[in-house]
N, C-alpha and C. Protein backbone atom coordinates (compact mmCIF):
# COMPACT_ATOMS: atom_id res chain seq x y z
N UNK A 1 0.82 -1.20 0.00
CA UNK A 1 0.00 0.00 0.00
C UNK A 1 0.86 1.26 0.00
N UNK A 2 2.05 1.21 0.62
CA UNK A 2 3.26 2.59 0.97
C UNK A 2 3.47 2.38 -0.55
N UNK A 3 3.72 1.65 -1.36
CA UNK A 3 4.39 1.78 -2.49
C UNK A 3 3.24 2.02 -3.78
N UNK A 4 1.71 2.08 -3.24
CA UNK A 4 0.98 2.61 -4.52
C UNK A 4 0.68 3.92 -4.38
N UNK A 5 1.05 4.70 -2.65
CA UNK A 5 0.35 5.73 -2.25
C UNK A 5 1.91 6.67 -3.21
N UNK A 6 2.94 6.42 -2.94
CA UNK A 6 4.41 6.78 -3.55
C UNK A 6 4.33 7.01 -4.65
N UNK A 7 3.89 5.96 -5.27
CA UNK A 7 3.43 5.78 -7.18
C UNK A 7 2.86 6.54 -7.73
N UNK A 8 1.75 6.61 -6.68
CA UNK A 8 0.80 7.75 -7.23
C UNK A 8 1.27 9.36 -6.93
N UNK A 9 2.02 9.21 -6.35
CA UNK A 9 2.44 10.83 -6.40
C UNK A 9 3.65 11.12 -6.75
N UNK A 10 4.56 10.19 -6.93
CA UNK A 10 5.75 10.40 -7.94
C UNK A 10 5.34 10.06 -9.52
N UNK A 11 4.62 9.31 -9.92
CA UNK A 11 4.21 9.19 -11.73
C UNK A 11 3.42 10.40 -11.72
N UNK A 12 2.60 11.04 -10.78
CA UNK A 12 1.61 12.01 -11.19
C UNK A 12 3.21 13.38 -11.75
N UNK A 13 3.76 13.68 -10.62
CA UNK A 13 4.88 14.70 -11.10
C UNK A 13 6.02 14.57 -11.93
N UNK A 14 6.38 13.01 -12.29
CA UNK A 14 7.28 12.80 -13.11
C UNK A 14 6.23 13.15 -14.77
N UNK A 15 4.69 12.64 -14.48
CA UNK A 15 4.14 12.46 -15.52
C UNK A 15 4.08 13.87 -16.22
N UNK A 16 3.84 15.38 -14.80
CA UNK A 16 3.36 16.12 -15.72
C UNK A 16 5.02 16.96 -16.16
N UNK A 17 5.92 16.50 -15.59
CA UNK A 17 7.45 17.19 -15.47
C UNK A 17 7.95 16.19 -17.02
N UNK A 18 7.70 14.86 -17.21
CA UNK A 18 8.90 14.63 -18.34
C UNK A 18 7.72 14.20 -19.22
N UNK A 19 6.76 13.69 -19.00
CA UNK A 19 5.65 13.13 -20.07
C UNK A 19 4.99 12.27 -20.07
N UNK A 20 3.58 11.43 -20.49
CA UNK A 20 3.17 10.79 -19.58
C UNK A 20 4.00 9.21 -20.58
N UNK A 21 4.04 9.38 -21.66
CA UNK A 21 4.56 8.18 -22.22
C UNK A 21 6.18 7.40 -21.92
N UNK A 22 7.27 8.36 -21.72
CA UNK A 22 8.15 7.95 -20.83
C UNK A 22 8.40 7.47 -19.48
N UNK A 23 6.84 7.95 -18.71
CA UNK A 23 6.59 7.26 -17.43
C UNK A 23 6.23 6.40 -17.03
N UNK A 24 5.80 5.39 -18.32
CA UNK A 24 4.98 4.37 -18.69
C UNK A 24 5.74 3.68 -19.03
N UNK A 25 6.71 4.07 -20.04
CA UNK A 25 7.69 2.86 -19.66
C UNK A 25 8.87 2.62 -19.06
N UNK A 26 8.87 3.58 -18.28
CA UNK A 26 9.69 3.32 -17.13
C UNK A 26 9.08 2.60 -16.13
N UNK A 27 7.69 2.53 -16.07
CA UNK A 27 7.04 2.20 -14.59
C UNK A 27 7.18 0.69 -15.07
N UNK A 28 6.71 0.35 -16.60
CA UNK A 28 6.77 -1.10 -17.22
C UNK A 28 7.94 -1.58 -16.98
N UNK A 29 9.34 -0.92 -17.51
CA UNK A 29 10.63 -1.81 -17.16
C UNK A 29 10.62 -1.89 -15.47
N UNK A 30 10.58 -1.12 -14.67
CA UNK A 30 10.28 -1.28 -13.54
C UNK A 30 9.08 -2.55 -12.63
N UNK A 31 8.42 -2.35 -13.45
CA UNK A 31 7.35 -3.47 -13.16
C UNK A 31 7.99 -5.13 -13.67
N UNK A 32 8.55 -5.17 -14.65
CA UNK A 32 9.33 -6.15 -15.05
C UNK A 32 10.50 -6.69 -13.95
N UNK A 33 11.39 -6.11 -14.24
CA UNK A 33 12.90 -5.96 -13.07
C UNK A 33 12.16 -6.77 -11.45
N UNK A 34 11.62 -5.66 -11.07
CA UNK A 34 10.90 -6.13 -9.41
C UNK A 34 10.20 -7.61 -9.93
N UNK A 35 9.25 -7.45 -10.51
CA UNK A 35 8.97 -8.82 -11.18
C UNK A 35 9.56 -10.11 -10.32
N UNK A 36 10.69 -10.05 -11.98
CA UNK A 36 11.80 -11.07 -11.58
C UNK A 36 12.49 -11.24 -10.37
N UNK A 37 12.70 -10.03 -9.78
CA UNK A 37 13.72 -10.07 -8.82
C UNK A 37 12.78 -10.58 -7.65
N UNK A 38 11.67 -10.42 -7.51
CA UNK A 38 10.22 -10.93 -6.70
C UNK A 38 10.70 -12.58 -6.71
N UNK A 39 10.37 -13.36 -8.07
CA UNK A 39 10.49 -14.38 -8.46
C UNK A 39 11.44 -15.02 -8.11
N UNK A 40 12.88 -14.83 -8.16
CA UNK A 40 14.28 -15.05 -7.83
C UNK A 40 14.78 -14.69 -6.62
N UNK A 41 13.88 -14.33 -5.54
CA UNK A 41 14.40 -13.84 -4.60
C UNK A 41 15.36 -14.79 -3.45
N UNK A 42 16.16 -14.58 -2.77
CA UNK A 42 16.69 -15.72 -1.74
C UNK A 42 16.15 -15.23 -0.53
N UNK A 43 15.82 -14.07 -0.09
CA UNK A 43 15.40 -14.38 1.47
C UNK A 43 14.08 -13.40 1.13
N UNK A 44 13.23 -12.89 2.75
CA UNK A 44 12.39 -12.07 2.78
C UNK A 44 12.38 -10.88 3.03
N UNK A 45 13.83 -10.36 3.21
CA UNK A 45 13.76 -8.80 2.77
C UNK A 45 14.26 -8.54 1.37
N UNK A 46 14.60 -9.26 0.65
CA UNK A 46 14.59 -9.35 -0.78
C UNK A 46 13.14 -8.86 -1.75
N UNK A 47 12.89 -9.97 -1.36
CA UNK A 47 11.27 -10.38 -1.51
C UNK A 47 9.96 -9.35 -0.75
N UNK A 48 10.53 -8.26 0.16
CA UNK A 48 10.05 -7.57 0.19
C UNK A 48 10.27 -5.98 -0.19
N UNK A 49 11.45 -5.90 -0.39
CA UNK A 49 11.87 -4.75 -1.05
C UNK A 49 11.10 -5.13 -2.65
N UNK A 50 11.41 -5.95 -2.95
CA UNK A 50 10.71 -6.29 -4.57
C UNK A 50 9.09 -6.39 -5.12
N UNK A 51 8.65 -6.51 -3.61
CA UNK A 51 6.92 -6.12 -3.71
C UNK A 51 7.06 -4.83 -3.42
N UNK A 52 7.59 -4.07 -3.07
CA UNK A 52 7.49 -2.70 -2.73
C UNK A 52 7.53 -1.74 -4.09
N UNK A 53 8.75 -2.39 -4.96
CA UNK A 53 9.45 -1.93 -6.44
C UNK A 53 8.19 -2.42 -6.95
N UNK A 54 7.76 -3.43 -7.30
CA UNK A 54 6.56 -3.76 -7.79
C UNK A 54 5.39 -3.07 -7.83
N UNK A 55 4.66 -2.62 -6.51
CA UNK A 55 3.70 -1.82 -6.80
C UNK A 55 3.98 -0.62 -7.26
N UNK A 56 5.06 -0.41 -6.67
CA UNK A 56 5.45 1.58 -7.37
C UNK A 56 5.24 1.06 -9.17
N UNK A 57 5.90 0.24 -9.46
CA UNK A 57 5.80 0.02 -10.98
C UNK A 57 4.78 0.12 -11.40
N UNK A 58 3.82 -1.36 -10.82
CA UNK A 58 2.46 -1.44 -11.42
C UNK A 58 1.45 -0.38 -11.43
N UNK A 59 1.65 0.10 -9.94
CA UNK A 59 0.52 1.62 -9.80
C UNK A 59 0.64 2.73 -10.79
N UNK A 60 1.89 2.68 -11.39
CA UNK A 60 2.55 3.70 -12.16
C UNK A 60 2.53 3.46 -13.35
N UNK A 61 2.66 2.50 -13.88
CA UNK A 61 2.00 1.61 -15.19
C UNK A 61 0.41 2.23 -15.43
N UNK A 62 -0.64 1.52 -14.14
CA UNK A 62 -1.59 1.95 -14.29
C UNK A 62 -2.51 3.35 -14.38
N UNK A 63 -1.69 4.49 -13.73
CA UNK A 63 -2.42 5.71 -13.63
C UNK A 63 -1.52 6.14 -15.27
N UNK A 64 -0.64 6.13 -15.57
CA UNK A 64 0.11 6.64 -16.48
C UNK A 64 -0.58 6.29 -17.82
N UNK A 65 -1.34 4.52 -17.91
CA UNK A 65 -2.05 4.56 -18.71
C UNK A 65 -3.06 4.60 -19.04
N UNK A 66 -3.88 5.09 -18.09
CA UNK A 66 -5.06 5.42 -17.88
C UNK A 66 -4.70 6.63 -18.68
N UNK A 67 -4.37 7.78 -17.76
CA UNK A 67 -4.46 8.91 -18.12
C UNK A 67 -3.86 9.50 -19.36
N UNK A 68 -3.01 8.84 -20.20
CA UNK A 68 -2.92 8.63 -21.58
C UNK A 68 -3.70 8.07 -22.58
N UNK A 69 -4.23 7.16 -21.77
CA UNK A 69 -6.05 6.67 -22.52
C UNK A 69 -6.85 7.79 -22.83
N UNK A 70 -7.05 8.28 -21.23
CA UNK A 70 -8.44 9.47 -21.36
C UNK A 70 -8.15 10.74 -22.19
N UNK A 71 -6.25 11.07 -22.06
CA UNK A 71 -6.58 12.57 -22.82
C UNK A 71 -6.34 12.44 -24.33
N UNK A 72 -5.95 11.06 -24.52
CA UNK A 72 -5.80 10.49 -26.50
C UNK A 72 -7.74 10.72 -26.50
N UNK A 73 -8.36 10.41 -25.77
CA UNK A 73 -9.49 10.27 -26.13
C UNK A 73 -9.75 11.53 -26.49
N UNK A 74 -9.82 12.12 -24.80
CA UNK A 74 -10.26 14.00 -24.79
C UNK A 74 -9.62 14.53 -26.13
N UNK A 75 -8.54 14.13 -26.42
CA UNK A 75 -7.93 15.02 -27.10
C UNK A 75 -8.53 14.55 -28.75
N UNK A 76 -9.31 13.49 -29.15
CA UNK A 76 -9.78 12.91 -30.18
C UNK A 76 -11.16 13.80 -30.41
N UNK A 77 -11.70 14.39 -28.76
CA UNK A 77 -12.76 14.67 -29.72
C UNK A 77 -12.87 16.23 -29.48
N UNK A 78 -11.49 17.19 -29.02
CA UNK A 78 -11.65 18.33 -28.74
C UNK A 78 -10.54 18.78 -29.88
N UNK A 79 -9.61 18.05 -30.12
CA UNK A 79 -8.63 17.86 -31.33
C UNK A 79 -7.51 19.04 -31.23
N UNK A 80 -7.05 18.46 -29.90
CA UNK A 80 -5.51 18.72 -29.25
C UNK A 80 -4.37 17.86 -30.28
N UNK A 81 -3.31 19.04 -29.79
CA UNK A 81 -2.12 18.38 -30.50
C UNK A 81 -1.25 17.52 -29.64
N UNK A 82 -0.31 16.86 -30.32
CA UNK A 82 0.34 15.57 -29.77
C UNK A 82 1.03 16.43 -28.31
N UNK A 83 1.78 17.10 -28.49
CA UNK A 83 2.31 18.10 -27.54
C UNK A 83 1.49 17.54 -26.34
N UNK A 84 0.17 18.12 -26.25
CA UNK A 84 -0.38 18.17 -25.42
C UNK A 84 -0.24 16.61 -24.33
N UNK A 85 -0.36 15.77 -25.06
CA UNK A 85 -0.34 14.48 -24.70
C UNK A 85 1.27 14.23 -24.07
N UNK A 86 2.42 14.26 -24.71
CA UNK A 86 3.28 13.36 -24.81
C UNK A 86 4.34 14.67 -23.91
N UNK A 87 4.11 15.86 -23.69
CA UNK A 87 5.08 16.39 -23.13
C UNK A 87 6.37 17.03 -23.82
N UNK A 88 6.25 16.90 -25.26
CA UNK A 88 7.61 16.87 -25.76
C UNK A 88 7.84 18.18 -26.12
């Protein structure tokens, strides 16, 4: 739970500071990495540092693509430019 409440407020400022599509896949390689390292773990502070990396990933995965969902949408039917979306 510490690591979706984190997620959600570090992807929200990384999202609106570098973009929301670079945060997405960072949160994905991130979500990957903890993953494995979850999977492969040898003891239980391993294994818990790696659920921790994990949710920051996944939570961050998820709001990042959400909210790249909704404003491709918003932006489909108010007919914003890419800018707007991607930060660049």
């Amino acid at each position: 739970m510490v690591g979706m409440v984190l997620s959600s407020l570090m992807s929200g400022h990384f999202s609106d500071k570098y973009g929301r599509l670079p945060v997405l896949w960072a949160a994905v390689v991130l979500e990957i990495i903890a993953g494995l390292s979850c999977a492969f773990s040898f003891s239980i502070h391993q294994y818990m540092i790696s659920r921790f990396l994990l949710a920051i990933g996944a939570y961050g995965r998820y709001l990042s693509g959400f909210m790249l969902g909704l404003l491709s949408h918003f932006c489909s039917i108010f007919s914003c430019n890419n800018n707007f979306l991607l930060n660049q």
